[in-house]
PDB file of N, CA and C in Angstrom:
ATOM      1  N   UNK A   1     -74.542  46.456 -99.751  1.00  0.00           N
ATOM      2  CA  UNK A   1     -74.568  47.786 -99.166  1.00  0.00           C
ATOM      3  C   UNK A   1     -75.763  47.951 -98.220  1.00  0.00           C
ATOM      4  N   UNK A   2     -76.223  47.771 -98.847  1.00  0.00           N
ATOM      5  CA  UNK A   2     -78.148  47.122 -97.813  1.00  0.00           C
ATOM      6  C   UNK A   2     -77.816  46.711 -96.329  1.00  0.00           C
ATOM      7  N   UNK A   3     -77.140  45.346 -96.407  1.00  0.00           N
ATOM      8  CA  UNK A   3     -76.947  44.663 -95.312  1.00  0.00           C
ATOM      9  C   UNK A   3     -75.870  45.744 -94.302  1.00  0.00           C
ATOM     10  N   UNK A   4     -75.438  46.682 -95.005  1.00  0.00           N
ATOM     11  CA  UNK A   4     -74.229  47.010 -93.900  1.00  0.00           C
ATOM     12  C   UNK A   4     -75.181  48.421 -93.676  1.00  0.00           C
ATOM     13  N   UNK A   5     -75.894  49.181 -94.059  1.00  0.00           N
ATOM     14  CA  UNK A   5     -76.784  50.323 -93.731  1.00  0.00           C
ATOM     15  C   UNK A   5     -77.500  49.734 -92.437  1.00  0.00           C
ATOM     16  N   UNK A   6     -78.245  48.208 -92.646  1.00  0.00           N
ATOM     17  CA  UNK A   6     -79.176  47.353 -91.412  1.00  0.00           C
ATOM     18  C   UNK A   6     -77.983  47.724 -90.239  1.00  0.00           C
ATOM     19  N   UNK A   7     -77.093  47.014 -90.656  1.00  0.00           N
ATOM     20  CA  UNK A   7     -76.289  46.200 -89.678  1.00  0.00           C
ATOM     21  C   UNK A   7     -75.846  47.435 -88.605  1.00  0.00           C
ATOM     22  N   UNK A   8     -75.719  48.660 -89.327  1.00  0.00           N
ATOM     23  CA  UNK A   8     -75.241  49.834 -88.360  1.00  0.00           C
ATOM     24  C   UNK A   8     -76.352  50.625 -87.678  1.00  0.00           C
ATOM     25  N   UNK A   9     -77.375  50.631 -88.407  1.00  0.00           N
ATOM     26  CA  UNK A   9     -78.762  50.804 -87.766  1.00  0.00           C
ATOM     27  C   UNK A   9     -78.901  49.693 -86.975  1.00  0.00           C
ATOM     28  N   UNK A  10     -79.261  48.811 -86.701  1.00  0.00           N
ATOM     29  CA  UNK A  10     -79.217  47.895 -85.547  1.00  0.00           C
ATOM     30  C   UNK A  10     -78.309  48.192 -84.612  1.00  0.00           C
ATOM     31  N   UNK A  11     -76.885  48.780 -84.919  1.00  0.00           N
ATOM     32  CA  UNK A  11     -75.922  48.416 -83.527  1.00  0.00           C
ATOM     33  C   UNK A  11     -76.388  50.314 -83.193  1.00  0.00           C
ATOM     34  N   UNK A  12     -76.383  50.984 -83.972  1.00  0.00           N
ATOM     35  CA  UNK A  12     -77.039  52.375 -83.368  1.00  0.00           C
ATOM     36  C   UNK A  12     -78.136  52.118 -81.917  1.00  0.00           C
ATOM     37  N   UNK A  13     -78.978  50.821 -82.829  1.00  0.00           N
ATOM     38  CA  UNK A  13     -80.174  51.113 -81.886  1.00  0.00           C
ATOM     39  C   UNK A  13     -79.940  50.335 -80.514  1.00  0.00           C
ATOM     40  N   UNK A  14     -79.702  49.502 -81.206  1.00  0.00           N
ATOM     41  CA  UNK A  14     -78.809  48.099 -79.683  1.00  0.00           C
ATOM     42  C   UNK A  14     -77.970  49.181 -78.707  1.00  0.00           C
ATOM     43  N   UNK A  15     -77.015  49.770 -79.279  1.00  0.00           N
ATOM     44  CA  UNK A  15     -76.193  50.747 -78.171  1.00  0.00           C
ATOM     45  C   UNK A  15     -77.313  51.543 -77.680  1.00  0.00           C
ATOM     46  N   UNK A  16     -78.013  52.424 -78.043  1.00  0.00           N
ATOM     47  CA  UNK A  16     -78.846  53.106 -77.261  1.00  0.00           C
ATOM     48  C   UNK A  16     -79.734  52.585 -76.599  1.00  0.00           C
ATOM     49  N   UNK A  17     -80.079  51.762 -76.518  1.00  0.00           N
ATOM     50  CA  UNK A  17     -81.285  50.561 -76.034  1.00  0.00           C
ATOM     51  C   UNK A  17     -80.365  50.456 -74.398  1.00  0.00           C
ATOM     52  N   UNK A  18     -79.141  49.816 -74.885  1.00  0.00           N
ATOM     53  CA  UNK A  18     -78.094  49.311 -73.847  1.00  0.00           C
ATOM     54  C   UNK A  18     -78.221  50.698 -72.550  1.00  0.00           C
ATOM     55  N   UNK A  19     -77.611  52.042 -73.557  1.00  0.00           N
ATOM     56  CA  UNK A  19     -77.403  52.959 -72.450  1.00  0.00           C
ATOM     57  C   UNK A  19     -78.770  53.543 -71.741  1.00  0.00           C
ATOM     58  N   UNK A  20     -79.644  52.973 -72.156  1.00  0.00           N
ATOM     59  CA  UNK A  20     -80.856  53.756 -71.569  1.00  0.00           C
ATOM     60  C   UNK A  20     -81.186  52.560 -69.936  1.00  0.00           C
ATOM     61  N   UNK A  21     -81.040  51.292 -70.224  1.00  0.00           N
ATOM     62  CA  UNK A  21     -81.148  50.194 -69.470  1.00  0.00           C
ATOM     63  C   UNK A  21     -80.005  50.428 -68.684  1.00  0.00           C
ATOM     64  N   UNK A  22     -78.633  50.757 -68.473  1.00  0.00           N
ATOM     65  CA  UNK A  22     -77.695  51.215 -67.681  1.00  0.00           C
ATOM     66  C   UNK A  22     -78.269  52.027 -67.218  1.00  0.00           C
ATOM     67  N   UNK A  23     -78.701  53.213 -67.642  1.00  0.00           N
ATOM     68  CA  UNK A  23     -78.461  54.869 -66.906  1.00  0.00           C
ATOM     69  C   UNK A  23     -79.988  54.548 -65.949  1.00  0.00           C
ATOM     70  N   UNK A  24     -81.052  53.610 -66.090  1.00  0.00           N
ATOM     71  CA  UNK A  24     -81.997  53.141 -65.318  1.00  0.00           C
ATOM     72  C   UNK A  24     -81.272  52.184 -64.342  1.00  0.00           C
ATOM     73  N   UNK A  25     -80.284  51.698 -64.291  1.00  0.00           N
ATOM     74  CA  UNK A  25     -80.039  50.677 -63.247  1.00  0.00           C
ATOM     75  C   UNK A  25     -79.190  51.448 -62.032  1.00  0.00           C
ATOM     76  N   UNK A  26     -78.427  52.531 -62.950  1.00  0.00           N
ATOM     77  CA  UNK A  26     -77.339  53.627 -61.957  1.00  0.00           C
ATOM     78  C   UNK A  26     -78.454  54.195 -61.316  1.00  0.00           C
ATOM     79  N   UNK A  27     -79.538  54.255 -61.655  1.00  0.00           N
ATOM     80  CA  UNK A  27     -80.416  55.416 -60.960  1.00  0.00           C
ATOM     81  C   UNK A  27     -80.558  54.769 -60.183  1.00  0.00           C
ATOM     82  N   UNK A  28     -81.109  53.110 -59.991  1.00  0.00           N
ATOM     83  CA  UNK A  28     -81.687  52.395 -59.142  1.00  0.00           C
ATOM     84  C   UNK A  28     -80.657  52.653 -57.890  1.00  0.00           C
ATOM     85  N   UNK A  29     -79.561  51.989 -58.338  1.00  0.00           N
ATOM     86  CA  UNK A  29     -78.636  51.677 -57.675  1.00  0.00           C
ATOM     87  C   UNK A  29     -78.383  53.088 -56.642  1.00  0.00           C
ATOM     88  N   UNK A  30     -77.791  54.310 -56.976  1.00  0.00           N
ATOM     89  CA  UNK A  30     -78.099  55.743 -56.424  1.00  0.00           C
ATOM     90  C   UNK A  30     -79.213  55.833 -55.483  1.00  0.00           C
ATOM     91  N   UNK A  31     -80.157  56.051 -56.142  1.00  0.00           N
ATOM     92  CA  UNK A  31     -81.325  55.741 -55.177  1.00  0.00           C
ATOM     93  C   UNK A  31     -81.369  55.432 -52.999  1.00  0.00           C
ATOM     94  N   UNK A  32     -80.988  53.586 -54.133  1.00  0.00           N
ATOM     95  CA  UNK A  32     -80.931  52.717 -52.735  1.00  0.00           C
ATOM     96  C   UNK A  32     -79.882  53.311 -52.025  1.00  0.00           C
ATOM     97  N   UNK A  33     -78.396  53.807 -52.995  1.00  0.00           N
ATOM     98  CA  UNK A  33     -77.066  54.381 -51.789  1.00  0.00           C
ATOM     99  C   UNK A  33     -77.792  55.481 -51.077  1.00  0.00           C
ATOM    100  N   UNK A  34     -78.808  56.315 -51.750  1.00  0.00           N
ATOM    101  CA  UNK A  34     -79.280  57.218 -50.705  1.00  0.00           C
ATOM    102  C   UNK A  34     -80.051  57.320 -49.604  1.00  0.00           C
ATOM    103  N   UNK A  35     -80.432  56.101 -49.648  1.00  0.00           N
ATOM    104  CA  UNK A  35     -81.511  55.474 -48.417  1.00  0.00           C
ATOM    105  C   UNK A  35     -80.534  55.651 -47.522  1.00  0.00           C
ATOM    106  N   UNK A  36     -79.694  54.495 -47.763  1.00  0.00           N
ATOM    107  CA  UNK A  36     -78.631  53.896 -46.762  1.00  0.00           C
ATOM    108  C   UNK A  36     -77.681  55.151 -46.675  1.00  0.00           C
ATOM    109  N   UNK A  37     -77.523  56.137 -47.022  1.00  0.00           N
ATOM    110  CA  UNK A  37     -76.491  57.120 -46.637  1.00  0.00           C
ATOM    111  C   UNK A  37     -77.423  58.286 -45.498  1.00  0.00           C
ATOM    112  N   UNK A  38     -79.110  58.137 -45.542  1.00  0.00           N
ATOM    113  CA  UNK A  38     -80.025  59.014 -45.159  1.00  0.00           C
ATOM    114  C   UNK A  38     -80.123  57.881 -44.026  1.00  0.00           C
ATOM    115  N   UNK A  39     -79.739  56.930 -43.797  1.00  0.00           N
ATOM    116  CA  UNK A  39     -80.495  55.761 -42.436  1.00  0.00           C
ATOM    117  C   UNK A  39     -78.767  55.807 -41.749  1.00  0.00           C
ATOM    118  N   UNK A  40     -77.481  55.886 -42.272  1.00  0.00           N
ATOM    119  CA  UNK A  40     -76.032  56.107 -41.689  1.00  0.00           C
ATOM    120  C   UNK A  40     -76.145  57.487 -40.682  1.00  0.00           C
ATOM    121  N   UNK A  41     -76.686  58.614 -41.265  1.00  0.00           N
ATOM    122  CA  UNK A  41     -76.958  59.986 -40.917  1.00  0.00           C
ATOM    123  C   UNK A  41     -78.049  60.304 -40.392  1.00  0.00           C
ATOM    124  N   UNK A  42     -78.754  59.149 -40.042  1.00  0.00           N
ATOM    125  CA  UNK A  42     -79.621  59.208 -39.096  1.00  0.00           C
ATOM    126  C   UNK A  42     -80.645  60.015 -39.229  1.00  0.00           C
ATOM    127  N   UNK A  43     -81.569  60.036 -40.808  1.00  0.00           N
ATOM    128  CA  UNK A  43     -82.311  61.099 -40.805  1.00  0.00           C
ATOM    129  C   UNK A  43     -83.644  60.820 -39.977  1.00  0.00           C
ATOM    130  N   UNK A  44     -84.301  61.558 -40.138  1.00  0.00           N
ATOM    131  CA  UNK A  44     -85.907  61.293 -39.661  1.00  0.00           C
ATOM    132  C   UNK A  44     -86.603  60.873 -41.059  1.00  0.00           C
ATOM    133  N   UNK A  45     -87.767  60.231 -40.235  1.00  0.00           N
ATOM    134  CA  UNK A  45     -89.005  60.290 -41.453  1.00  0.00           C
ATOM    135  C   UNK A  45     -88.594  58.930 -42.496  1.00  0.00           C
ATOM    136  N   UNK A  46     -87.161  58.384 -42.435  1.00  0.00           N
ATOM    137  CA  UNK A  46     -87.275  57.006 -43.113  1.00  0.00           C
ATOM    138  C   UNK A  46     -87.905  56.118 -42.792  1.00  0.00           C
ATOM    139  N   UNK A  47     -88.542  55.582 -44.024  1.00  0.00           N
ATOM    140  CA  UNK A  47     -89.409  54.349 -43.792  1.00  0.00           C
ATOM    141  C   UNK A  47     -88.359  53.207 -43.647  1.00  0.00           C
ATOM    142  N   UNK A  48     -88.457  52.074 -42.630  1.00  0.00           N
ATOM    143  CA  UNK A  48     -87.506  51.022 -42.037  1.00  0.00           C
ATOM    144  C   UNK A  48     -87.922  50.308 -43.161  1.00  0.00           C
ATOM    145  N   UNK A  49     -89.046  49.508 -44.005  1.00  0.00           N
ATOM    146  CA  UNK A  49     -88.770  49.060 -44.995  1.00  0.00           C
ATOM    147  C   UNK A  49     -88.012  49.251 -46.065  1.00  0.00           C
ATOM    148  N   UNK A  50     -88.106  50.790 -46.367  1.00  0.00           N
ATOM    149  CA  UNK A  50     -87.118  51.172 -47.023  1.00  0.00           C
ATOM    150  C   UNK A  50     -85.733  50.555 -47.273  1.00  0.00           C
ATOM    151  N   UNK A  51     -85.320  51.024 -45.998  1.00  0.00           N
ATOM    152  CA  UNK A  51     -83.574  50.630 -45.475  1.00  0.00           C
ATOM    153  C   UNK A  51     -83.432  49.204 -45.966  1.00  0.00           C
ATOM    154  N   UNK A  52     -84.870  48.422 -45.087  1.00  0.00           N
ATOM    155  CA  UNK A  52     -84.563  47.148 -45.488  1.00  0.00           C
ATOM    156  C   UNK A  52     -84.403  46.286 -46.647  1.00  0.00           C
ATOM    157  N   UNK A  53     -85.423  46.949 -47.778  1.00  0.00           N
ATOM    158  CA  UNK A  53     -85.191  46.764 -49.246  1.00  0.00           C
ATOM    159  C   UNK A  53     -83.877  46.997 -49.500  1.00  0.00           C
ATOM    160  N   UNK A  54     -83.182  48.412 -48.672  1.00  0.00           N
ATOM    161  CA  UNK A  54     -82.173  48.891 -49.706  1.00  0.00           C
ATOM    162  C   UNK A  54     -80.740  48.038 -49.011  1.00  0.00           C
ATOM    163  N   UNK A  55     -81.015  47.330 -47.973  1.00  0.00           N
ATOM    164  CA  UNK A  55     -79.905  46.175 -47.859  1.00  0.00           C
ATOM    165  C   UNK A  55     -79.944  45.370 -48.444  1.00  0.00           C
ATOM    166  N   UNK A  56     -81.106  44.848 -48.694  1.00  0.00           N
ATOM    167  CA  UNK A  56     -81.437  43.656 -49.112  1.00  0.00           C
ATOM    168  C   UNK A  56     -81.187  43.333 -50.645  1.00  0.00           C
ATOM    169  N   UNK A  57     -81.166  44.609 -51.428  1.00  0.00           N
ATOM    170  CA  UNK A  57     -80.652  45.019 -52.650  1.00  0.00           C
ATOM    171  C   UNK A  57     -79.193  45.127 -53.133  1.00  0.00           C
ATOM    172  N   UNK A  58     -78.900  45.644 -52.157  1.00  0.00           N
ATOM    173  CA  UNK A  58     -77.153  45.773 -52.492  1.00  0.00           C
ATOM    174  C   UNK A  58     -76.301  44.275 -51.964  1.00  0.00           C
ATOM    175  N   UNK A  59     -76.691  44.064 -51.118  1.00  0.00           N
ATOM    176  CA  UNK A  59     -76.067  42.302 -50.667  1.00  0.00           C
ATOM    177  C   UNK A  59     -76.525  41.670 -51.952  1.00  0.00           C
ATOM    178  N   UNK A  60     -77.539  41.421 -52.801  1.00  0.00           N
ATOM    179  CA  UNK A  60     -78.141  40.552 -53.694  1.00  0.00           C
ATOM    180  C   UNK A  60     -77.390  40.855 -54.869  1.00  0.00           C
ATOM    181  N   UNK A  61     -77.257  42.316 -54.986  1.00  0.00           N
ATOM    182  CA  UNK A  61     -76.583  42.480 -56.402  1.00  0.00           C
ATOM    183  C   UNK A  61     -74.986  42.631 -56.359  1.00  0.00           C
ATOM    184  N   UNK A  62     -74.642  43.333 -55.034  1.00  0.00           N
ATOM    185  CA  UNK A  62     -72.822  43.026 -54.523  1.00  0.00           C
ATOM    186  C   UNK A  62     -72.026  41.872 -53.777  1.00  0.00           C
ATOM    187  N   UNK A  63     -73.396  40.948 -53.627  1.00  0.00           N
ATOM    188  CA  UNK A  63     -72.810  40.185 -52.957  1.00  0.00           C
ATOM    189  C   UNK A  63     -71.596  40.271 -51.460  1.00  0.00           C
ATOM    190  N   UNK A  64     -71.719  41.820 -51.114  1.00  0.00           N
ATOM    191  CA  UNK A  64     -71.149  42.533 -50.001  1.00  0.00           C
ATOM    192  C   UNK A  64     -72.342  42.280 -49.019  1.00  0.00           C
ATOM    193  N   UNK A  65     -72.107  41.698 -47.884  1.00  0.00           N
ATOM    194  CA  UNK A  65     -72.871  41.662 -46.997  1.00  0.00           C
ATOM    195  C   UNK A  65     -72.800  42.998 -46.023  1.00  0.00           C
ATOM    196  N   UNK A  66     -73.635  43.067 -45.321  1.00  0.00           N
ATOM    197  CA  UNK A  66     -73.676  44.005 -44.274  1.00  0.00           C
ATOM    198  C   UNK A  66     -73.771  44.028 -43.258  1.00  0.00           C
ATOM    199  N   UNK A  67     -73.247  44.783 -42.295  1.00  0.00           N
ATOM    200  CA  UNK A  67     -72.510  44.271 -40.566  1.00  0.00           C
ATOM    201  C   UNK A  67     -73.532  44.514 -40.320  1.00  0.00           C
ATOM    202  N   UNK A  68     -74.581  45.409 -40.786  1.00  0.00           N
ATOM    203  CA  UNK A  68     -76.109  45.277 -39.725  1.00  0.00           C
ATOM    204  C   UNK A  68     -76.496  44.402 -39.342  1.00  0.00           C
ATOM    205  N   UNK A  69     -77.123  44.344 -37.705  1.00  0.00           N
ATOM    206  CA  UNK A  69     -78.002  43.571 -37.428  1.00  0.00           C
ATOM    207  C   UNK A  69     -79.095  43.352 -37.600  1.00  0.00           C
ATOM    208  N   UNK A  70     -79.698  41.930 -37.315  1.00  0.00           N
ATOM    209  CA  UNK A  70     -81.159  42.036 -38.055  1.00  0.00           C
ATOM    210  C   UNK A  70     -82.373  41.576 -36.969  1.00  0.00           C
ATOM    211  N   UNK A  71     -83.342  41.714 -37.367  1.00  0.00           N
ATOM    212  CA  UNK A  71     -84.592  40.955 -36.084  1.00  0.00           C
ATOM    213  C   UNK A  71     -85.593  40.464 -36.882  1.00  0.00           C
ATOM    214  N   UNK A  72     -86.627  40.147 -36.164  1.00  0.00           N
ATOM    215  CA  UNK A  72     -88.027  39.392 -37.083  1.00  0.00           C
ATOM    216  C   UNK A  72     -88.631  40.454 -38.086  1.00  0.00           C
ATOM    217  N   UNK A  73     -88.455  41.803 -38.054  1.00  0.00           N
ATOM    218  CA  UNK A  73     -88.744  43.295 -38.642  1.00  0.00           C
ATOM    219  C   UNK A  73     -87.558  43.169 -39.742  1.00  0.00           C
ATOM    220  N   UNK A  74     -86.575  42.823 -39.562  1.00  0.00           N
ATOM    221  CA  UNK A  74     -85.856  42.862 -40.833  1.00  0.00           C
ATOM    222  C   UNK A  74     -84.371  42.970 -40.098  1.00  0.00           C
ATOM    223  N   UNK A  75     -83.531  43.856 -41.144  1.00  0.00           N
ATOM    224  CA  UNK A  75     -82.421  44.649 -40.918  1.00  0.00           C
ATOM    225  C   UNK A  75     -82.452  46.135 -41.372  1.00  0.00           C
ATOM    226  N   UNK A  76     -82.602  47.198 -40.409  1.00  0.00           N
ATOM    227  CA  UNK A  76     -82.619  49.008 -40.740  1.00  0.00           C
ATOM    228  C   UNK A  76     -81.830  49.360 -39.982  1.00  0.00           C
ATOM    229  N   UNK A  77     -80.270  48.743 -39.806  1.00  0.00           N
ATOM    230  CA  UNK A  77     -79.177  49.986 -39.274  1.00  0.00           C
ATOM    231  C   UNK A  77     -78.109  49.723 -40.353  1.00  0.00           C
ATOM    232  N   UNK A  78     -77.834  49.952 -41.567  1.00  0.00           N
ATOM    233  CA  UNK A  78     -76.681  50.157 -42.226  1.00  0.00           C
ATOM    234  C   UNK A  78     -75.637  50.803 -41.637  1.00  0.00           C
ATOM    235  N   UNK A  79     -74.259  50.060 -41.638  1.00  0.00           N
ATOM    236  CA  UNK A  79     -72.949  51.064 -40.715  1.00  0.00           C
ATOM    237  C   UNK A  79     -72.225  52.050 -41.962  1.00  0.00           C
ATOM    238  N   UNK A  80     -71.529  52.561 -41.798  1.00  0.00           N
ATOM    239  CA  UNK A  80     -70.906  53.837 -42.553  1.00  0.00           C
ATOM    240  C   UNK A  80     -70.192  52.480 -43.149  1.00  0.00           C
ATOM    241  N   UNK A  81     -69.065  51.764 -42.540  1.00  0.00           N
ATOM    242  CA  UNK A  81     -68.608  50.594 -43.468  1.00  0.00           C
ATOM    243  C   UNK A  81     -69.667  50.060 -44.948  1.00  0.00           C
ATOM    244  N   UNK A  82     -70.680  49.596 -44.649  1.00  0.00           N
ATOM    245  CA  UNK A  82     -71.658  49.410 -45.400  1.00  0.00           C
ATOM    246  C   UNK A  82     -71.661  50.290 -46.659  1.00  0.00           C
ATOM    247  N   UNK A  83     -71.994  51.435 -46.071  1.00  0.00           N
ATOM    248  CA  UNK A  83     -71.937  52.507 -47.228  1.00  0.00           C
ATOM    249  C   UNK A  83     -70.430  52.585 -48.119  1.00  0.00           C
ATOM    250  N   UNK A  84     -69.755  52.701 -47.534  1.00  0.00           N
ATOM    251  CA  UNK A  84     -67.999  52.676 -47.907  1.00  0.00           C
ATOM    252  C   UNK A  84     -68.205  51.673 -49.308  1.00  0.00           C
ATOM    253  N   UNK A  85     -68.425  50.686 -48.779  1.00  0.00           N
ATOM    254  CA  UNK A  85     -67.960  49.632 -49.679  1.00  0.00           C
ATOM    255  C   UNK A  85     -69.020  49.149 -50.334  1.00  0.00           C
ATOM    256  N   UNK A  86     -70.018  49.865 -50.174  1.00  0.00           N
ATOM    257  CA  UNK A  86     -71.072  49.743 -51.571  1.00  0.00           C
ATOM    258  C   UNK A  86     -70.997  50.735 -52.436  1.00  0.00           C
ATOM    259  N   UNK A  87     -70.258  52.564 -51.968  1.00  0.00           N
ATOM    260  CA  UNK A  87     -70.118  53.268 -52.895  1.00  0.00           C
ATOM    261  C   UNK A  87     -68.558  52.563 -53.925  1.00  0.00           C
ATOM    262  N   UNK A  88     -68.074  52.012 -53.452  1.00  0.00           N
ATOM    263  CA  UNK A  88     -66.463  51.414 -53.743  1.00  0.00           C
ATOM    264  C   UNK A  88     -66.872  50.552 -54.905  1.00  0.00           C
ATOM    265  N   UNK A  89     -67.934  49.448 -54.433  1.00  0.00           N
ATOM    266  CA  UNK A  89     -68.350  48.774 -55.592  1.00  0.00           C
ATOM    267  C   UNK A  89     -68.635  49.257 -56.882  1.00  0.00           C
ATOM    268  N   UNK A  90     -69.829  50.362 -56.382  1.00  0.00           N
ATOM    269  CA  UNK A  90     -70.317  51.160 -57.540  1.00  0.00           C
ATOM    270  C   UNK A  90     -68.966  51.581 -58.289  1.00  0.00           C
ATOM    271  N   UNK A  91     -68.043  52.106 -58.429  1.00  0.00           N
ATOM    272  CA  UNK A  91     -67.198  52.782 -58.487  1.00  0.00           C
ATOM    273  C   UNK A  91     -66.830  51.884 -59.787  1.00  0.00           C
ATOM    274  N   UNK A  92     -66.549  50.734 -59.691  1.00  0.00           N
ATOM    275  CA  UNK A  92     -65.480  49.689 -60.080  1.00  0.00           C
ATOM    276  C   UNK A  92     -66.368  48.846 -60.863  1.00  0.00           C
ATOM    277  N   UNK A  93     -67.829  48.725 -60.610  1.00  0.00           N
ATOM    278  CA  UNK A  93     -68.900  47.761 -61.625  1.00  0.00           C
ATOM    279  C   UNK A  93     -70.119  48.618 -62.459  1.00  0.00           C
ATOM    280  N   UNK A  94     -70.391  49.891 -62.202  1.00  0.00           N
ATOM    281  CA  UNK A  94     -71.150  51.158 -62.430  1.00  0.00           C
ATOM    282  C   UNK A  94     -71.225  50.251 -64.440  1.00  0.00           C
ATOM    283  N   UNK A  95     -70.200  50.099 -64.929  1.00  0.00           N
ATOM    284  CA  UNK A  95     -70.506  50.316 -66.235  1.00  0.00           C
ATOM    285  C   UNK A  95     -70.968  48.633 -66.893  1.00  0.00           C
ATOM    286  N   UNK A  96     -71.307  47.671 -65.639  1.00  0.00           N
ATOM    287  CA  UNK A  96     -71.618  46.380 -65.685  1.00  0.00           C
ATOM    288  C   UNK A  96     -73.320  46.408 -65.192  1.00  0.00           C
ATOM    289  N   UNK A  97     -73.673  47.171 -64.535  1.00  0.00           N
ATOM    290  CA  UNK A  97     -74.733  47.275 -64.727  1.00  0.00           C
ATOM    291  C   UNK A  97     -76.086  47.607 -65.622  1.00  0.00           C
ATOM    292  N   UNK A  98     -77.199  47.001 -65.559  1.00  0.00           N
ATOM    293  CA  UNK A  98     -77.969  46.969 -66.581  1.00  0.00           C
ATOM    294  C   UNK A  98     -79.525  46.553 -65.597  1.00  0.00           C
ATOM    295  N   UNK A  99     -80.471  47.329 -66.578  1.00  0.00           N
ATOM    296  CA  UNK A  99     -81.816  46.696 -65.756  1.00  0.00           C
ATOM    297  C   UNK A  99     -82.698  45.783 -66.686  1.00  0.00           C
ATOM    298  N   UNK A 100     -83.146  45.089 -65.968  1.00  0.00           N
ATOM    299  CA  UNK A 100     -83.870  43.757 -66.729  1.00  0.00           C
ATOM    300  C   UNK A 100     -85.205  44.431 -66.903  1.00  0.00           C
ATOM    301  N   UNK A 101     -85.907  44.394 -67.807  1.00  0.00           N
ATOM    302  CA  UNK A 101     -87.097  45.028 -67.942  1.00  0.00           C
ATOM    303  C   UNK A 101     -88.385  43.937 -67.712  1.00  0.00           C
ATOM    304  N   UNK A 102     -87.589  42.982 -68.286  1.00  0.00           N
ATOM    305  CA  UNK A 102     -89.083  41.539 -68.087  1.00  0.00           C
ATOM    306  C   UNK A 102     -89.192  41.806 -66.467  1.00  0.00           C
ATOM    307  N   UNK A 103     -87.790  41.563 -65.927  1.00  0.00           N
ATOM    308  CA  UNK A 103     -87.765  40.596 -64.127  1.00  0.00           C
ATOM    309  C   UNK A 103     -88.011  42.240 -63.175  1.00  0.00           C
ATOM    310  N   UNK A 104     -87.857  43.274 -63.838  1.00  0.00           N
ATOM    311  CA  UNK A 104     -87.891  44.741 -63.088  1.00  0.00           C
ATOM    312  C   UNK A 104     -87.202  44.711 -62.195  1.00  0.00           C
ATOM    313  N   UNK A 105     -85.649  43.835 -62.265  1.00  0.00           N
ATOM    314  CA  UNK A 105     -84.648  44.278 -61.211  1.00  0.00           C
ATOM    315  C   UNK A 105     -83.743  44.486 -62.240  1.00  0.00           C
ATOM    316  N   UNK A 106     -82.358  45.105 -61.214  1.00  0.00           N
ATOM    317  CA  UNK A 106     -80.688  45.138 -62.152  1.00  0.00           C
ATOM    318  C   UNK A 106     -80.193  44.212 -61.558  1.00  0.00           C
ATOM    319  N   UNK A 107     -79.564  44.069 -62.702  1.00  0.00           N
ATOM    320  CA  UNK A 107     -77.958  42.954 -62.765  1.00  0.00           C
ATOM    321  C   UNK A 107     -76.844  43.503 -62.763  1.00  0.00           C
ATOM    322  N   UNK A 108     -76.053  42.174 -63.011  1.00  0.00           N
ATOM    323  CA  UNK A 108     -74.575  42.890 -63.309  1.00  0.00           C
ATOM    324  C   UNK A 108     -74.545  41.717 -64.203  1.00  0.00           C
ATOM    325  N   UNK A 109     -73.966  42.726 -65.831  1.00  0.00           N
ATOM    326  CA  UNK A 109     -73.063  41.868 -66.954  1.00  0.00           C
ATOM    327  C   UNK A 109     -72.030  41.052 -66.498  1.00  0.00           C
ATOM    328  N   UNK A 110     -72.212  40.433 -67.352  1.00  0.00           N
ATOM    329  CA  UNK A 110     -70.490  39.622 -67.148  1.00  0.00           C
ATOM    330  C   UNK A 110     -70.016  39.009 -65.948  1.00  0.00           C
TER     331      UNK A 110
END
């Protein structure tokens, strides 16, 4: 009886452990779509590193490349395509994501 009181206390804590490391990686992930939806719409006041992290992030973890062009400064024009099909991703892998706490990036499960 012991062992099965542990065993459900452990998966209590394991599941919540899990959703706290998701709902940190959706944020990440959000985040960066908002760069790139604020650099599509052409705001002011973005930092071009920014943008460039936040391509450089979503190609790495979607493996979706991006029609932007790039120069010795980087790549900071994300196209509306770009955005399309990185919110599309999210859409369809949102519950495969997870953040690594050792490496301080997200993955994708599975």
């Amino acid at each position: 009886m012991k062992n099965i009181v542990l065993l459900i206390i452990f998966t209590i804590f394991f599941a919540n452990a899990k959703q706290v490391e998701n709902s940190e990686a959706r944020h990440i992930y959000m985040e960066n779509l908002n760069i790139v939806k604020q650099s599509v719409n052409n705001k002011e006041g973005l930092m071009l590193k920014k943008v460039s992290s936040a391509i450089d992030f979503f190609e790495r973890l979607t493996l979706i490349k991006s029609e932007s062009k790039g120069d010795f400064i980087g790549r900071y024009r994300p196209t509306k395509n770009d955005l399309i099909n990185w919110k599309r991703w999210y859409k369809s892998n949102k519950e495969k994501l997870f953040w690594d706490k050792t490496k301080k990036q997200v993955f994708v499960s599975g």
